[in-house]
Protein backbone atom coordinates (compact mmCIF):
# COMPACT_ATOMS: atom_id res chain seq x y z
CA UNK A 1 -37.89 -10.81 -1.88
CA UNK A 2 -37.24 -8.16 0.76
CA UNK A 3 -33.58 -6.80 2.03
CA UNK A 4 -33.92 -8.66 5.12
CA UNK A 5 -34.02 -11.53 3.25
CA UNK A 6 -30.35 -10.71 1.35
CA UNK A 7 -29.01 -10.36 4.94
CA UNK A 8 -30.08 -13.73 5.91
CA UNK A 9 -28.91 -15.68 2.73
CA UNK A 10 -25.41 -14.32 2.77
CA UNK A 11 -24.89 -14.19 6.82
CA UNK A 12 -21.29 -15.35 6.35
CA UNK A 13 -20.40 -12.64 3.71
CA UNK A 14 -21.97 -10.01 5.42
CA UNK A 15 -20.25 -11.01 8.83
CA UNK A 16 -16.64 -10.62 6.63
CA UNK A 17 -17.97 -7.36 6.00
CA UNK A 18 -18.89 -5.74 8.94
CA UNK A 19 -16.22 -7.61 11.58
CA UNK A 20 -12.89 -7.40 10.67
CA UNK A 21 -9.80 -7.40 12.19
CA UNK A 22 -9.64 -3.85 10.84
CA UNK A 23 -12.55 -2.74 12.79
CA UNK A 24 -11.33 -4.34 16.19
CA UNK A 25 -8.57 -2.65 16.08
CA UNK A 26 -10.27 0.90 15.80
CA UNK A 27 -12.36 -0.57 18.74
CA UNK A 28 -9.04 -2.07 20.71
CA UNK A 29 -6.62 0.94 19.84
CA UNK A 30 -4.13 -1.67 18.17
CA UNK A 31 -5.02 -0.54 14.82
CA UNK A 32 -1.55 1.39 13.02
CA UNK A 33 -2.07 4.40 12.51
CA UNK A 34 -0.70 4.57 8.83
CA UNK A 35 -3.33 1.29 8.21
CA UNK A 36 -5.87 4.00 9.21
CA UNK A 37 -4.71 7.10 7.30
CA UNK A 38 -4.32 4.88 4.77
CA UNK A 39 -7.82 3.68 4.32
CA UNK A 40 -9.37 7.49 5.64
CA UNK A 41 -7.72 8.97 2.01
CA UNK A 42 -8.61 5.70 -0.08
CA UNK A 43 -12.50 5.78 1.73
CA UNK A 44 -12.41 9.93 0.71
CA UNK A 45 -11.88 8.80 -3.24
CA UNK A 46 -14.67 6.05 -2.98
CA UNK A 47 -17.16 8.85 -1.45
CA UNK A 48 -16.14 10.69 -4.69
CA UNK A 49 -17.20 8.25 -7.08
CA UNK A 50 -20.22 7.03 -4.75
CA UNK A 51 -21.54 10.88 -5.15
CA UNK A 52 -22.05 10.35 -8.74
CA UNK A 53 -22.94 6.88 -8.42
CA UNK A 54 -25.93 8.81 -6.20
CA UNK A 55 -26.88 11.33 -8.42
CA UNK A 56 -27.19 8.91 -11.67
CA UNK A 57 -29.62 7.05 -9.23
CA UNK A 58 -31.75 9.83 -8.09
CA UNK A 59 -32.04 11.11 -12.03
CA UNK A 60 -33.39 7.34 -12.24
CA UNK A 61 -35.93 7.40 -9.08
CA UNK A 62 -39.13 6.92 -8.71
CA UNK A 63 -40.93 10.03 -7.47
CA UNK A 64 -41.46 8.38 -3.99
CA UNK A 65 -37.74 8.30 -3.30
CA UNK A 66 -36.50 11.57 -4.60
CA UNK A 67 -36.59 13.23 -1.22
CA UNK A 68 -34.49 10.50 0.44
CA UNK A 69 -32.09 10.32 -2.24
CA UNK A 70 -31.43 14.01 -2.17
CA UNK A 71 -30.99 14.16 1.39
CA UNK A 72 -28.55 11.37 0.94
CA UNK A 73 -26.56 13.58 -1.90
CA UNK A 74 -26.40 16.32 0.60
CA UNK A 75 -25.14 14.63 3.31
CA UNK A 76 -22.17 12.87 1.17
CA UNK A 77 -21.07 16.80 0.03
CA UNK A 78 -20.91 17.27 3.45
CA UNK A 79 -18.92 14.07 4.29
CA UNK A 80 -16.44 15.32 1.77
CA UNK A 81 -15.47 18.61 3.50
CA UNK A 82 -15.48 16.60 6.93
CA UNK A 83 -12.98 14.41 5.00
CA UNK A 84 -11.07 17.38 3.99
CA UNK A 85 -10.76 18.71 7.18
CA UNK A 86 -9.66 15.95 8.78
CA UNK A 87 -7.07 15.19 5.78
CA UNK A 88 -5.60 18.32 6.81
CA UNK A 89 -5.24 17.73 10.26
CA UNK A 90 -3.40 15.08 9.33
CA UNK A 91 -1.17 16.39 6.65
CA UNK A 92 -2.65 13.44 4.51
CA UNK A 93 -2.84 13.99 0.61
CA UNK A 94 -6.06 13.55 -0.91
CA UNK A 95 -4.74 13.09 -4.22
CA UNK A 96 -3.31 9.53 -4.11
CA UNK A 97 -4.13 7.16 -6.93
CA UNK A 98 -6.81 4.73 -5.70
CA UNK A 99 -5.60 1.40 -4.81
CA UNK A 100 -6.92 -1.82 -7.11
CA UNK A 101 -9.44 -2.73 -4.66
CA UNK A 102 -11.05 0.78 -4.51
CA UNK A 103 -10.86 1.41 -8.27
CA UNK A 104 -12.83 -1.96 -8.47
CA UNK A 105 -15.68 -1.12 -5.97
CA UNK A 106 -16.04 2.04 -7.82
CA UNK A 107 -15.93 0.46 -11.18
CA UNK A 108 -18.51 -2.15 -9.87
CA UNK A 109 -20.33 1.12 -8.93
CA UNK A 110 -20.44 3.06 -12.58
CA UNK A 111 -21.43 -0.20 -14.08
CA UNK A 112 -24.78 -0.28 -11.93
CA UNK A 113 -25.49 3.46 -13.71
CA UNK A 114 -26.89 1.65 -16.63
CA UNK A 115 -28.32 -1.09 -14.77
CA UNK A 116 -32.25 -1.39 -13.30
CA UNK A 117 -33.27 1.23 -10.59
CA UNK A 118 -33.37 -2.12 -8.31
CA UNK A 119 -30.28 -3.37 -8.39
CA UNK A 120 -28.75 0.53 -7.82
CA UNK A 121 -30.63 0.73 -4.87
CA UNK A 122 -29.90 -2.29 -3.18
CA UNK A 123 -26.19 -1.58 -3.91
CA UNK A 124 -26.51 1.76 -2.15
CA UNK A 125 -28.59 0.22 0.79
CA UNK A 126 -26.26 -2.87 1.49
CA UNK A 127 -23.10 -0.41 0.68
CA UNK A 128 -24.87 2.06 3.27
CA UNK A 129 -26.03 -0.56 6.26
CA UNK A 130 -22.38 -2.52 5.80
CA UNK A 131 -21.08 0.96 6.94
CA UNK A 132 -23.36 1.73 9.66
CA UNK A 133 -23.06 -1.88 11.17
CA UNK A 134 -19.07 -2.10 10.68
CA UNK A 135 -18.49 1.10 12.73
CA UNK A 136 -21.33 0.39 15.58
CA UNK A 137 -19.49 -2.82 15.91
CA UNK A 138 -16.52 -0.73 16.82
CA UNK A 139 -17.77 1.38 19.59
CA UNK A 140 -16.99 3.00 21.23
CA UNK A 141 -13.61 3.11 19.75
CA UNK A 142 -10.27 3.73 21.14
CA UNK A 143 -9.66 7.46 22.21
CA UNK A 144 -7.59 8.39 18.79
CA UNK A 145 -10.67 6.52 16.79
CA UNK A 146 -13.92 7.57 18.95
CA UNK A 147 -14.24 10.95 16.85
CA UNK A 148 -14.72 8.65 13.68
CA UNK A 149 -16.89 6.20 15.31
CA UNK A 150 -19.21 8.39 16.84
CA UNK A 151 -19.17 10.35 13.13
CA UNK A 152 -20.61 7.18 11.66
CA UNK A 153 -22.64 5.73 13.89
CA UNK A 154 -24.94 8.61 14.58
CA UNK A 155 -28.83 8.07 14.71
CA UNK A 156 -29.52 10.03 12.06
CA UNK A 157 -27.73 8.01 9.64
CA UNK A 158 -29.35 4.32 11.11
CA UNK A 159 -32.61 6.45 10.20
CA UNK A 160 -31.17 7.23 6.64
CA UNK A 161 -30.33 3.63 6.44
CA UNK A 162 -33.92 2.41 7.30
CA UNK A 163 -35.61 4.29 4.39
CA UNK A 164 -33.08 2.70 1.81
CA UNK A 165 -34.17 -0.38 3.27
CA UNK A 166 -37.65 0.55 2.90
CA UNK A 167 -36.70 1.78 -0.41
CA UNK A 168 -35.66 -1.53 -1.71
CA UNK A 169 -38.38 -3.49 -0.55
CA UNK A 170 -40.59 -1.20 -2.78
CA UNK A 171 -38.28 -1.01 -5.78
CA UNK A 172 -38.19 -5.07 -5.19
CA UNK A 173 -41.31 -5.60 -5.02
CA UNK A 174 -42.84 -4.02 -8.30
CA UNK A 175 -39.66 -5.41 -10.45
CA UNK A 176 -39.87 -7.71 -12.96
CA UNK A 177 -38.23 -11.01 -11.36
CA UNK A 178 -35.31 -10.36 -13.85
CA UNK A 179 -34.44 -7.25 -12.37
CA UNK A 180 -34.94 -8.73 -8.69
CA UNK A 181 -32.93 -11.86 -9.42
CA UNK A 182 -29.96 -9.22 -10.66
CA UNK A 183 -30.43 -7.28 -7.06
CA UNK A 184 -30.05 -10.40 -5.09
CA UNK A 185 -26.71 -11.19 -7.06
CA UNK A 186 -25.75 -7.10 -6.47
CA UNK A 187 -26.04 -7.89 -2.79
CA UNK A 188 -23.24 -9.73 -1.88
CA UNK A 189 -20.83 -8.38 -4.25
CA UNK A 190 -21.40 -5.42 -2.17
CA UNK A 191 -20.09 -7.67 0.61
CA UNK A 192 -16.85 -8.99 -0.90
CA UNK A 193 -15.83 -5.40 -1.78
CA UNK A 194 -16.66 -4.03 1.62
CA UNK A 195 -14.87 -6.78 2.92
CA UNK A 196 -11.89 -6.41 0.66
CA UNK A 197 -11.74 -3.02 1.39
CA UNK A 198 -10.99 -3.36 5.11
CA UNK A 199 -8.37 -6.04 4.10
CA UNK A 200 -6.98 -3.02 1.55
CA UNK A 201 -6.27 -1.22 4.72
CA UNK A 202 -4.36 -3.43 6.77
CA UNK A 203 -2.20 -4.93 3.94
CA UNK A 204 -0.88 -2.10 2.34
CA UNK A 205 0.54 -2.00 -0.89
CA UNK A 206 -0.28 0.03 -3.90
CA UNK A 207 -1.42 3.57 -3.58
């Protein structure tokens, strides 16, 4: 099994995930702003949790991926500050509780810490690629949204997202076919909860 293949067998979940009504408004300029602050300070507490979600991987890598992995950890401290600085530009408060549908990525996240190196890598590939593809879809954004879309839809993070990929097809392809069945069901519950996430956005509710 290869990561291409994932994207294939769950077209229609991945589409929820990376078009959304969410998205084409970013891209249109009809997106609220308050639907947007509102997921920027709910996407800044997933990054949180996805930081140690990233370092219990890399403690688990094979030596052929430590370098990526690393790089990867870097660049998300460095996503937080951008966050920050943003968040204060806006007046936005970084503390907020996270809402149910964040709190259950994340949870879906710590419970892959004790899980194969396989399916923690796929997560972080599909979780990674759903991100670069949603926010390409949306270029080049509306004027008050083209600083975000050009923020994550640079080259240099399609490259980061073409050495997970490359990453998984290795880890795939020396697991046990337990461990690869368990990575092709972590696939597209990576899609739901991207896709849920937009929808978080857009409907509101509890913060």
């Amino acid at each position: 099994m290869k990561a291409r293949e994932l994207l294939e067998r769950h077209r229609d979940l991945w589409s929820g995930a990376t078009r959304h009504p969410f998205l084409e408004g970013v891209r249109r300029g009809t997106l609220p702003r308050k639907a947007f602050e509102r997921w920027l300070v709910q996407d800044y507490l997933f990054v949180l949790e996805g930081l140690k979600f990233q370092a219990n991987l890399l403690a688990r890598a094979p030596r052929r991926d430590q370098r990526l992995l690393i790089g990867g950890l870097s660049d998300l401290e460095e996503e937080l500050g951008w966050f920050e600085e943003q968040a204060g530009r806006r007046g936005l408060d970084l503390h907020a509780r996270p809402h149910p549908i964040n709190a259950a990525y994340c949870g879906f996240l710590a419970r892959l810490k004790s899980e194969a190196y396989a399916a923690g890598i796929t997560a972080l590939w599909a979780l990674e690629r759903a991100y670069l593809e949603a926010w390409r879809g949306a270029a080049p954004g509306a004027p008050e949204y083209r600083e975000f879309v050009e923020h994550w839809s640079m080259p240099e993070f399609e490259e980061y997202v073409l050495r997970l990929e490359e990453a998984v097809d290795a880890a795939l392809g020396e697991a046990p076919e337990e461990e690869r069945a368990r990575a092709g069901r972590v696939f597209p519950e990576v899609a739901r909860l991207e896709r849920d996430f937009w929808e978080m956005a857009l409907e509101g509710g509890e913060e």
